[in-house]
N, C-alpha and C. Protein backbone atom coordinates (compact mmCIF):
# COMPACT_ATOMS: atom_id res chain seq x y z
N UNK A 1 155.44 -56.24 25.03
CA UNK A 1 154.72 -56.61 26.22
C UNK A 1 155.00 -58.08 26.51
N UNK A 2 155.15 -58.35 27.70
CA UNK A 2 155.60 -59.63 27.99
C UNK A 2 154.18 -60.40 28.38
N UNK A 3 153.85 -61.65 27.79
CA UNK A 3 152.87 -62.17 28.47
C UNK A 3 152.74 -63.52 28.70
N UNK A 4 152.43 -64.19 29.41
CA UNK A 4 152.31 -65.43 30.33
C UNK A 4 150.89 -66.68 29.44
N UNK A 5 151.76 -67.51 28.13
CA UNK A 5 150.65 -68.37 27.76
C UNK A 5 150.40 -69.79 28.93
N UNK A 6 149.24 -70.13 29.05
CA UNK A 6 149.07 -70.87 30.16
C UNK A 6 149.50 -72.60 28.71
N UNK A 7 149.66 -73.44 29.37
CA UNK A 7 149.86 -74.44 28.40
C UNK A 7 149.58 -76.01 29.37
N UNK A 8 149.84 -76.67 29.19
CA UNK A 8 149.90 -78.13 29.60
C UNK A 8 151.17 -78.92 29.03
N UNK A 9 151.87 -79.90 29.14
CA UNK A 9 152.61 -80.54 28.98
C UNK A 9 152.46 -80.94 27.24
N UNK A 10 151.30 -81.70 27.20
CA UNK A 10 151.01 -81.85 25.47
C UNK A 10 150.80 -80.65 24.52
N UNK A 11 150.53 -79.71 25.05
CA UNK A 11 150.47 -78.23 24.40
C UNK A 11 151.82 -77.88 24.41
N UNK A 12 152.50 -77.87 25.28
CA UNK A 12 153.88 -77.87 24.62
C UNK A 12 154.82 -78.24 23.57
N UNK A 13 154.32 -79.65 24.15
CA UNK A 13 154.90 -80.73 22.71
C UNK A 13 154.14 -80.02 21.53
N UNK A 14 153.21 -79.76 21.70
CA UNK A 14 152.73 -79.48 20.10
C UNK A 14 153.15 -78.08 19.32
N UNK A 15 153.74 -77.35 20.72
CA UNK A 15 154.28 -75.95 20.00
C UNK A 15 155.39 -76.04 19.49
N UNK A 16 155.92 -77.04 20.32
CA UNK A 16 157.69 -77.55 20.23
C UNK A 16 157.34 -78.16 18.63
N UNK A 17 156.41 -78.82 18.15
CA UNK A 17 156.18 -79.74 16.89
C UNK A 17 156.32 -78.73 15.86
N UNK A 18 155.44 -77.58 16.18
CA UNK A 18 154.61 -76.59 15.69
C UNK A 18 155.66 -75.45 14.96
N UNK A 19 156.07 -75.28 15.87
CA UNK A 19 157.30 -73.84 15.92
C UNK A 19 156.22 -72.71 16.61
N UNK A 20 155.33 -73.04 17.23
CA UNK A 20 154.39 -71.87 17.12
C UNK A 20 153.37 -72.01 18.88
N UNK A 21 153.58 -71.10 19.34
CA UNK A 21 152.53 -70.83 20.32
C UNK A 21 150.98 -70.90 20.55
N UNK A 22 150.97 -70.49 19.38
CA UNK A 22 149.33 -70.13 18.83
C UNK A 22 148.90 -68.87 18.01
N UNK A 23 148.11 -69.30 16.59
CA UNK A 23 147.82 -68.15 15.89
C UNK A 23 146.73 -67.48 16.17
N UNK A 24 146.58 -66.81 16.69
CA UNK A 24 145.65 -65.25 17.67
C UNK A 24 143.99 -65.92 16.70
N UNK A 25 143.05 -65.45 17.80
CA UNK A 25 143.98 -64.82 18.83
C UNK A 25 143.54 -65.95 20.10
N UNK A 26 144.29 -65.58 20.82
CA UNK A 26 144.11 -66.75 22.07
C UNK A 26 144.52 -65.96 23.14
N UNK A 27 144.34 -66.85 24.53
CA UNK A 27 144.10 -66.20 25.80
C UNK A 27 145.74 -66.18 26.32
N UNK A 28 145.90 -65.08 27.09
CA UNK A 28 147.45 -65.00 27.90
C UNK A 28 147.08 -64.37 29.40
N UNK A 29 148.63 -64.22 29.54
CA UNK A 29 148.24 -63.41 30.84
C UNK A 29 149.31 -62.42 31.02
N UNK A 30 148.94 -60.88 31.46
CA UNK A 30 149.54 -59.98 31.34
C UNK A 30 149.82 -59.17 32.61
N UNK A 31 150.64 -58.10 32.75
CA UNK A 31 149.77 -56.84 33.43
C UNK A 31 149.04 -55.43 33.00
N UNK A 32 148.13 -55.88 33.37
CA UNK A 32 146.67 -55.36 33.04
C UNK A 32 146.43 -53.95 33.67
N UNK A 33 145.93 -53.28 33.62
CA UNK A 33 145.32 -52.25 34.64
C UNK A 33 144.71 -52.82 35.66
N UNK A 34 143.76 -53.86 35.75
CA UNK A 34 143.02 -54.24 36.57
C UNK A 34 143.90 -55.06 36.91
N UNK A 35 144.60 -55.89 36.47
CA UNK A 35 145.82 -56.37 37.59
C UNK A 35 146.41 -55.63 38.69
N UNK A 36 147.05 -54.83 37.66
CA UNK A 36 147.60 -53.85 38.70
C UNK A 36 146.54 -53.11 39.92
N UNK A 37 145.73 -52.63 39.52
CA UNK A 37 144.31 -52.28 40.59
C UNK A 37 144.24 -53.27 41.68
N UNK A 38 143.96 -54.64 41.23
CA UNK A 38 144.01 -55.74 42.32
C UNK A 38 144.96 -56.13 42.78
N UNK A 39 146.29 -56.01 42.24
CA UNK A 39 147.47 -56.68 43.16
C UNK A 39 148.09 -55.34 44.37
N UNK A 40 147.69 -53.87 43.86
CA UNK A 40 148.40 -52.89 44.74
C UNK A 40 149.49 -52.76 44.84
N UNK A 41 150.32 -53.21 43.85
CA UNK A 41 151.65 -52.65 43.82
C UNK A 41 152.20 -51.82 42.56
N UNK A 42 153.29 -51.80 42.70
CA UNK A 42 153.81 -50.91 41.75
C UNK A 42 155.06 -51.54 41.46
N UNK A 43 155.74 -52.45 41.95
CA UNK A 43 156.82 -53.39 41.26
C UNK A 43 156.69 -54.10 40.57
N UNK A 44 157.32 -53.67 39.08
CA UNK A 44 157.19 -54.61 37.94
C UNK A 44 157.33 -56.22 37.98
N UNK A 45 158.23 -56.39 38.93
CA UNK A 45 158.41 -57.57 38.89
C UNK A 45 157.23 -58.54 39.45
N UNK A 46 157.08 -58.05 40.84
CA UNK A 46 155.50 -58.60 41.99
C UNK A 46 154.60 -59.05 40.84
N UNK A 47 154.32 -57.61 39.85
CA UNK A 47 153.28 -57.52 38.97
C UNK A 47 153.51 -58.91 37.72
N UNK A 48 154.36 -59.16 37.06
CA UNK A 48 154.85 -60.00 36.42
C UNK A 48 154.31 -61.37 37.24
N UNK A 49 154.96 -61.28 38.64
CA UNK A 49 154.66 -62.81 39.32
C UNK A 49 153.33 -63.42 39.22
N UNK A 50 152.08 -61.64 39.52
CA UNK A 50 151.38 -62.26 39.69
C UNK A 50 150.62 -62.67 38.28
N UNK A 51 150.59 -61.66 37.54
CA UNK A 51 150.50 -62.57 36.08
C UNK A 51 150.49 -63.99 35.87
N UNK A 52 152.42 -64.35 36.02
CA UNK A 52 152.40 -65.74 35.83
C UNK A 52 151.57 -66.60 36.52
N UNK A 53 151.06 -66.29 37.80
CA UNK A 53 150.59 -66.76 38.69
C UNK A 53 148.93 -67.27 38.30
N UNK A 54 148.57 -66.35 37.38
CA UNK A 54 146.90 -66.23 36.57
C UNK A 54 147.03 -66.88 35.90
N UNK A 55 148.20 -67.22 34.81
CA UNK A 55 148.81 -68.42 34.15
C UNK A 55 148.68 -69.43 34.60
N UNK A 56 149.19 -69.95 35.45
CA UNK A 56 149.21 -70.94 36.25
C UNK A 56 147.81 -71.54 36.27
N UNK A 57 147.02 -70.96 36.80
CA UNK A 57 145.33 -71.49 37.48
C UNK A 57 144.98 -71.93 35.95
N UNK A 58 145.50 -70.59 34.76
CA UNK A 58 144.82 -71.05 33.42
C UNK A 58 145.55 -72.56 32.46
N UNK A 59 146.30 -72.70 33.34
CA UNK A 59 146.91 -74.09 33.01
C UNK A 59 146.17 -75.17 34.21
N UNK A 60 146.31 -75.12 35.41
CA UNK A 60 145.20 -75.89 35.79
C UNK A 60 143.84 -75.98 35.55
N UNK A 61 143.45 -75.03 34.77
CA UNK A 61 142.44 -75.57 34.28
C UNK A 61 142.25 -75.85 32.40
N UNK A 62 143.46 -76.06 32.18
CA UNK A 62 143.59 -77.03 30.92
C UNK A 62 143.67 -78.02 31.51
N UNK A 63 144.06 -78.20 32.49
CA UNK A 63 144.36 -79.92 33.07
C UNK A 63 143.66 -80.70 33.38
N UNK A 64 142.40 -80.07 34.06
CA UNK A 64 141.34 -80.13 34.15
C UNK A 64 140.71 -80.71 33.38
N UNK A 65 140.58 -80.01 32.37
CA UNK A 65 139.89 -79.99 30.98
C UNK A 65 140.64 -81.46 30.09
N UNK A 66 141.80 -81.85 30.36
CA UNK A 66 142.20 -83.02 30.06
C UNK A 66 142.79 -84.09 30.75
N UNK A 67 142.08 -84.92 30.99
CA UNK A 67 142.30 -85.91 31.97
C UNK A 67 144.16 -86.77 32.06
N UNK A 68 144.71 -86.64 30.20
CA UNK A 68 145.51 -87.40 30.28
C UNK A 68 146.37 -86.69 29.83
N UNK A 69 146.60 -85.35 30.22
CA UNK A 69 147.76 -84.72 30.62
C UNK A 69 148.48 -84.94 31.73
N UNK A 70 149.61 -85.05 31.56
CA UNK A 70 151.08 -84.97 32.66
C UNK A 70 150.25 -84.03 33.90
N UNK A 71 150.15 -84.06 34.93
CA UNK A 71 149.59 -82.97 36.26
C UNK A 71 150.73 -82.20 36.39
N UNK A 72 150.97 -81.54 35.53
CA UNK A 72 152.16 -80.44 35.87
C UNK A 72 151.75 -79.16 35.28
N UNK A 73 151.87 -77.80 36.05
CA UNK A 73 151.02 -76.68 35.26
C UNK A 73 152.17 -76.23 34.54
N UNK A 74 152.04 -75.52 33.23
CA UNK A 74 153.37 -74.82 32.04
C UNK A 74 152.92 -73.40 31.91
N UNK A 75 153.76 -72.84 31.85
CA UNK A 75 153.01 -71.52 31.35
C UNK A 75 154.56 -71.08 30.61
N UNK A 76 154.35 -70.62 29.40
CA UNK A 76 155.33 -69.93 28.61
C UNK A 76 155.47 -68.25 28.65
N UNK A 77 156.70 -67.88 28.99
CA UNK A 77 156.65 -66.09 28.71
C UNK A 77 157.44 -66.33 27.48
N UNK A 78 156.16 -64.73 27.19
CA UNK A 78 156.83 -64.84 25.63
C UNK A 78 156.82 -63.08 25.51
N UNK A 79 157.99 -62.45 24.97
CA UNK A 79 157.47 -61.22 24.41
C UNK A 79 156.77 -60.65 22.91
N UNK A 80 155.37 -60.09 23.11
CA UNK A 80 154.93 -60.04 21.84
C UNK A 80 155.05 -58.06 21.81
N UNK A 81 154.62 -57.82 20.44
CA UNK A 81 154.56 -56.41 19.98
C UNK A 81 153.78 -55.69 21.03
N UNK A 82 153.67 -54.00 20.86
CA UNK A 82 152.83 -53.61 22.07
C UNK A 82 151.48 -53.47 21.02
N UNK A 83 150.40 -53.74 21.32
CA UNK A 83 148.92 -53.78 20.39
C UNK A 83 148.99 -55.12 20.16
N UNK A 84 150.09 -56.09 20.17
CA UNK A 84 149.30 -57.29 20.00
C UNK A 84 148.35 -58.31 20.51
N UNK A 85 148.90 -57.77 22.26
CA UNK A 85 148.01 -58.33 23.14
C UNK A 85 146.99 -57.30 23.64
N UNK A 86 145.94 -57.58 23.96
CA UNK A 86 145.18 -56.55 24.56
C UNK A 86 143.87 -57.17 25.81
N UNK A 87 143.78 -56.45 26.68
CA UNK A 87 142.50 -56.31 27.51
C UNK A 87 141.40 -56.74 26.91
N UNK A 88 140.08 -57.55 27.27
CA UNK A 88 138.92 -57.05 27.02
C UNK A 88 138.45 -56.33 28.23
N UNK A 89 137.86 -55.39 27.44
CA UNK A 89 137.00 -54.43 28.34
C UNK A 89 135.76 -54.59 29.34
N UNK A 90 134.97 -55.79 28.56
CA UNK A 90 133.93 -55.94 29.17
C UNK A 90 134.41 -57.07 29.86
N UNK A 91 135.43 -57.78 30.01
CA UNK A 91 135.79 -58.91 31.24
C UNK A 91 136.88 -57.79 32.30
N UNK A 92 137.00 -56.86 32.29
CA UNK A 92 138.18 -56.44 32.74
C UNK A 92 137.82 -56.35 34.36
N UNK A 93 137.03 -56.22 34.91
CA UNK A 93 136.28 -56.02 36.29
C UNK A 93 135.87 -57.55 36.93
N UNK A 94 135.89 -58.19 35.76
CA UNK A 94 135.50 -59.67 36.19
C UNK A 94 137.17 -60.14 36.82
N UNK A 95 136.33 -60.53 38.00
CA UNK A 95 137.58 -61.32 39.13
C UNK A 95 138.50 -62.41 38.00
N UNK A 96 138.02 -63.08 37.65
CA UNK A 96 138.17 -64.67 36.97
C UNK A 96 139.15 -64.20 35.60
N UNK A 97 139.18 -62.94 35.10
CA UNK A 97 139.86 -62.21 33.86
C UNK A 97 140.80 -61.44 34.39
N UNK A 98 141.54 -61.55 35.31
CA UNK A 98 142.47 -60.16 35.97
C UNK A 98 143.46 -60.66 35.06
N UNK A 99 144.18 -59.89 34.45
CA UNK A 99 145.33 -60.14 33.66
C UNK A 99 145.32 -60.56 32.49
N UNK A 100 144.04 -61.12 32.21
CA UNK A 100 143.57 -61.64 30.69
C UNK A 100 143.98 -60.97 29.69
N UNK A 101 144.45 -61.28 28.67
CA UNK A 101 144.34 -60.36 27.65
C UNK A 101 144.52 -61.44 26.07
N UNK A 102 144.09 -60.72 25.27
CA UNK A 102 144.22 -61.91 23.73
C UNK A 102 144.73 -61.40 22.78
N UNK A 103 145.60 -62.43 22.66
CA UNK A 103 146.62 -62.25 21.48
C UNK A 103 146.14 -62.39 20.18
N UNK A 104 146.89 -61.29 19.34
CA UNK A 104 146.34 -60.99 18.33
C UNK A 104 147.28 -61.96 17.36
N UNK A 105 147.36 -62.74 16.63
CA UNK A 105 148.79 -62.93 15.38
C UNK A 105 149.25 -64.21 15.94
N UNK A 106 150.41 -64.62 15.10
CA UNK A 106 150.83 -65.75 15.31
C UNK A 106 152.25 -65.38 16.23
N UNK A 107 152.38 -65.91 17.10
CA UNK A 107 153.52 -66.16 17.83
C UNK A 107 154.32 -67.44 18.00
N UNK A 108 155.75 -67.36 17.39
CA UNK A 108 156.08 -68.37 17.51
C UNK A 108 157.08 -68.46 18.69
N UNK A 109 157.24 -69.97 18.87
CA UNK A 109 157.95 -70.73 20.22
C UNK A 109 159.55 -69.71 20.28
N UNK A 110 159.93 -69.56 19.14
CA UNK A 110 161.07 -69.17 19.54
C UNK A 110 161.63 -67.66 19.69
N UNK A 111 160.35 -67.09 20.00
CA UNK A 111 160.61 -65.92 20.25
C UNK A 111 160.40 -65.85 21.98
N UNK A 112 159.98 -67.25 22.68
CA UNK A 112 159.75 -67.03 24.14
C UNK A 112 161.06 -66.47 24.89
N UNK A 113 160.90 -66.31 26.06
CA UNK A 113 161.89 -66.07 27.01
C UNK A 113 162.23 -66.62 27.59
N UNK A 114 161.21 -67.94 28.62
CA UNK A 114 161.38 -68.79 29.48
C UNK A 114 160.06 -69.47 29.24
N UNK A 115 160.65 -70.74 29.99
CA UNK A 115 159.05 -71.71 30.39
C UNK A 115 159.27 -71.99 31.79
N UNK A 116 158.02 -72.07 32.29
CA UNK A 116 157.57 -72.01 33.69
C UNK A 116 157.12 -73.55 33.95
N UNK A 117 157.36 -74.74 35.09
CA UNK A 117 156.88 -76.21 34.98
C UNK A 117 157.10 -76.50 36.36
N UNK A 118 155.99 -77.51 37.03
CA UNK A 118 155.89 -77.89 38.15
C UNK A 118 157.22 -78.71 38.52
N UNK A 119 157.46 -78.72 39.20
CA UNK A 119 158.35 -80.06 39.77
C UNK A 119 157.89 -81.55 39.32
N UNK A 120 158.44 -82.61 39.88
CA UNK A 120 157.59 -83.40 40.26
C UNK A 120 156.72 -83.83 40.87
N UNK A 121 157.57 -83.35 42.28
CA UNK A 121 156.56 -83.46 43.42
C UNK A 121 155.73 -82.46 43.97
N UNK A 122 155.29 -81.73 43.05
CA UNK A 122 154.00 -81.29 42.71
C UNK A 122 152.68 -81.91 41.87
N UNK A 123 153.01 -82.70 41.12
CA UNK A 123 151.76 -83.69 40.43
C UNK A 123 150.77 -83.81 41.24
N UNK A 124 150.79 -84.44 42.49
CA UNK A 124 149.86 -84.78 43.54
C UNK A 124 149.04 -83.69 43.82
N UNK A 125 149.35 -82.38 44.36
CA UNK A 125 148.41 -81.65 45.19
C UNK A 125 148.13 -80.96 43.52
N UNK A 126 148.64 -80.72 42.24
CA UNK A 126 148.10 -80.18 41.04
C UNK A 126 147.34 -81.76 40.84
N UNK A 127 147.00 -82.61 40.83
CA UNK A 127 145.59 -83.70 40.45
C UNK A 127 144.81 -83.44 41.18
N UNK A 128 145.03 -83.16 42.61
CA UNK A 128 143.92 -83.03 43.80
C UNK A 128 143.37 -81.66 43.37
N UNK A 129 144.04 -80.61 42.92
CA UNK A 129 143.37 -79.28 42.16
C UNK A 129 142.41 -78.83 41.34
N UNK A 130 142.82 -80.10 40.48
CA UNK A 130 142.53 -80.14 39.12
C UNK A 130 141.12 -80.75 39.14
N UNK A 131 141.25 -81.42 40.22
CA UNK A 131 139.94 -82.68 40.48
C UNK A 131 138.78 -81.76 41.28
N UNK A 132 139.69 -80.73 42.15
CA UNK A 132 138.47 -80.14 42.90
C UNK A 132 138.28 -78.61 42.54
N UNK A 133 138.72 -78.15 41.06
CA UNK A 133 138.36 -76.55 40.38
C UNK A 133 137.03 -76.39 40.18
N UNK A 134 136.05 -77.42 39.82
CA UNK A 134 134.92 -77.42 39.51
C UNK A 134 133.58 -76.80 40.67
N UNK A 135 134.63 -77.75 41.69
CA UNK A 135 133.76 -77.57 43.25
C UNK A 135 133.97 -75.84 43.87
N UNK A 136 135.35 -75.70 43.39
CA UNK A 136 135.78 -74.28 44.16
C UNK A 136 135.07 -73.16 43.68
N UNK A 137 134.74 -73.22 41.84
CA UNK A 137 134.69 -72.11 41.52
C UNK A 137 132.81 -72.30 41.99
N UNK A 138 132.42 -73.53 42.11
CA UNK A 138 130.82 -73.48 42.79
C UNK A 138 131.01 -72.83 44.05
N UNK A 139 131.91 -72.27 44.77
CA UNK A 139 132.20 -71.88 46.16
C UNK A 139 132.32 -72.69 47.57
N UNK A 140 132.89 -73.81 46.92
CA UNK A 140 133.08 -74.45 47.85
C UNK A 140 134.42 -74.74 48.70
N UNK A 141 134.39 -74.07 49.80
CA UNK A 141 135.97 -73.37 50.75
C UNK A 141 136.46 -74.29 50.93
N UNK A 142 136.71 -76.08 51.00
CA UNK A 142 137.11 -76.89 51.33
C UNK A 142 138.36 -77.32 49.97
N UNK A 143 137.35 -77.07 48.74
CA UNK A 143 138.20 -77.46 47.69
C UNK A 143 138.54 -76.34 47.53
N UNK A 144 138.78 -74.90 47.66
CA UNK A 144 139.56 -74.03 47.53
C UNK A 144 140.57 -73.99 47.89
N UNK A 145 140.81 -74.70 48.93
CA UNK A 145 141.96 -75.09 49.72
C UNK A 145 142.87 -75.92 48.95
N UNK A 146 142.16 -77.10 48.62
CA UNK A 146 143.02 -77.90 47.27
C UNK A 146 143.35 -77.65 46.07
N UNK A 147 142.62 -76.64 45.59
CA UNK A 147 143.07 -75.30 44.97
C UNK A 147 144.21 -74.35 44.79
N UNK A 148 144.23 -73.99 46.06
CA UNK A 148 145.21 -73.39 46.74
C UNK A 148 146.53 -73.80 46.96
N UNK A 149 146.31 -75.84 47.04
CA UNK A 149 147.27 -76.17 47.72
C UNK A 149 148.35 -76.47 46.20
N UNK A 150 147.93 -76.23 45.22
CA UNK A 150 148.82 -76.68 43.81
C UNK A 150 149.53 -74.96 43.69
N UNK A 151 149.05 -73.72 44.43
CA UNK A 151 149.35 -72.94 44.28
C UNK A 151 150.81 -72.58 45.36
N UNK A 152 150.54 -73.34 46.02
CA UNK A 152 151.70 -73.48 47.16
C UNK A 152 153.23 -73.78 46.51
N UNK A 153 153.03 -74.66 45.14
CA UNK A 153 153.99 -74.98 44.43
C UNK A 153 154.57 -73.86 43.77
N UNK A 154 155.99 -73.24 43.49
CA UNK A 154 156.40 -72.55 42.88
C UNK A 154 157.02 -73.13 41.57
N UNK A 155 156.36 -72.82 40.56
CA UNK A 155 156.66 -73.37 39.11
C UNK A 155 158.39 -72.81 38.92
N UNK A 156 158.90 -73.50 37.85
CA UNK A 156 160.81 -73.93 38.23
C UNK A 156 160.38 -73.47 36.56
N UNK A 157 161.67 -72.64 36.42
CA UNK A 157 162.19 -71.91 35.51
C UNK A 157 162.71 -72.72 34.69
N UNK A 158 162.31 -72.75 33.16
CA UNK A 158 163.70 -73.19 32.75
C UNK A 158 163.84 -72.83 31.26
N UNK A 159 165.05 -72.55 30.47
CA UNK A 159 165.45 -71.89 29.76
C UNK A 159 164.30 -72.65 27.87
N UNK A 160 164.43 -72.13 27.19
CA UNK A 160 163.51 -72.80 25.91
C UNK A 160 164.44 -73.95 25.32
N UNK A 161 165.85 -74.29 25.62
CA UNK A 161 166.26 -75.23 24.93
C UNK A 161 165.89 -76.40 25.64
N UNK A 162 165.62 -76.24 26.98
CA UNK A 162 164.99 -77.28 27.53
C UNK A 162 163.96 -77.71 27.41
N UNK A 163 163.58 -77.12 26.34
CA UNK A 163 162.09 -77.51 26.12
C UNK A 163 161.85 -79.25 25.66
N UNK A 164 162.99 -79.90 24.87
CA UNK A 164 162.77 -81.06 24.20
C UNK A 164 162.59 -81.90 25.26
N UNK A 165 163.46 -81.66 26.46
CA UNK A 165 164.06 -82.75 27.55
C UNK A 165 162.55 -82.38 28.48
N UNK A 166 161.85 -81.17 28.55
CA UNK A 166 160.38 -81.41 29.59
C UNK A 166 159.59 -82.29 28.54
N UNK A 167 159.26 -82.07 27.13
CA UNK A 167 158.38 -82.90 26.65
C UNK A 167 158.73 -84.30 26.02
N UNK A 168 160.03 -84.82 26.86
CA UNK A 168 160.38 -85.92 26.51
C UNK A 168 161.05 -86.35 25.11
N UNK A 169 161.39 -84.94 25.05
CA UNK A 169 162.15 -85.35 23.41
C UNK A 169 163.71 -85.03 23.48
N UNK A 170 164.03 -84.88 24.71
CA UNK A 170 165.54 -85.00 24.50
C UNK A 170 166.71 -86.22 24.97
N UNK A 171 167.55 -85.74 25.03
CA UNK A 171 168.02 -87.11 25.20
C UNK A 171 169.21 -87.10 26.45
């Protein structure tokens, strides 16, 4: 099963340190049943996007959560076993959990596929995001918009050897 870890720039570095993703279980992002229910499609791929896409928000709101992270959202695909990741049941209907699922075990970095990373000139409208998640998820439509607007960014592909040169360790 392929699934989408949300990360931050220093969470990287530390997996890159690490050899390791994270030992389970911890949060990812998948396709779900209830993904699939809410997105209405049936192309694997759409379905995948929007995954990464749940990734994404769950990396803006690590960013959130740390003031002196890089403003760039990461999200790692990684393929794990099938049973390793799984649904919870009782979040599965919850809007805020579509795609959720928790990893069971240790996964390491070098079994990923790709890493997912903002541009540059994305930093700006991901700080203005990051600054106004608090307000949105209170329901407030103005900062949803700024919300929205880090979502406008399409996160840039790039292969795992590049991993040293995003967290500043290459040369």
């Amino acid at each position: 099963m392929r699934v989408y870890v949300p990360l931050t720039l220093p969470g990287l570095a530390e997996a890159h340190r690490t050899g390791e993703l994270g030992t389970g279980p911890f949060v990812a992002y998948a396709v779900t049943p209830a993904l699939r229910e809410w997105y209405l499609s049936d192309d694997i791929e759409e379905l995948e996007y929007a995954a990464l896409n749940r990734a994404a928000l769950a990396s803006l709101r690590l960013l959130a959560a740390d003031p002196g992270a890089v403003r760039r959202r990461v999200v790692v695909a990684v393929d794990v076993p099938d049973g390793a990741a799984a649904a919870d049941p009782d979040r599965g209907l919850d809007p805020a959990a579509l795609g959720e699922v928790r990893v069971t075990g240790t996964v390491v970095l070098a079994k990923a596929a790709s890493v997912h990373v903002d541009s540059d000139d994305a930093q700006e409208d991901v700080t203005a995001a990051a600054g106004a998640l608090a307000a949105a998820d209170g329901g407030d439509d103005d900062a949803q918009f700024v919300v929205d607007g880090a979502e406008d960014h399409e996160l840039l592909w790039y292969a795992t050897q590049e991993i040293p040169n995003l967290v500043g360790l290459g040369g």
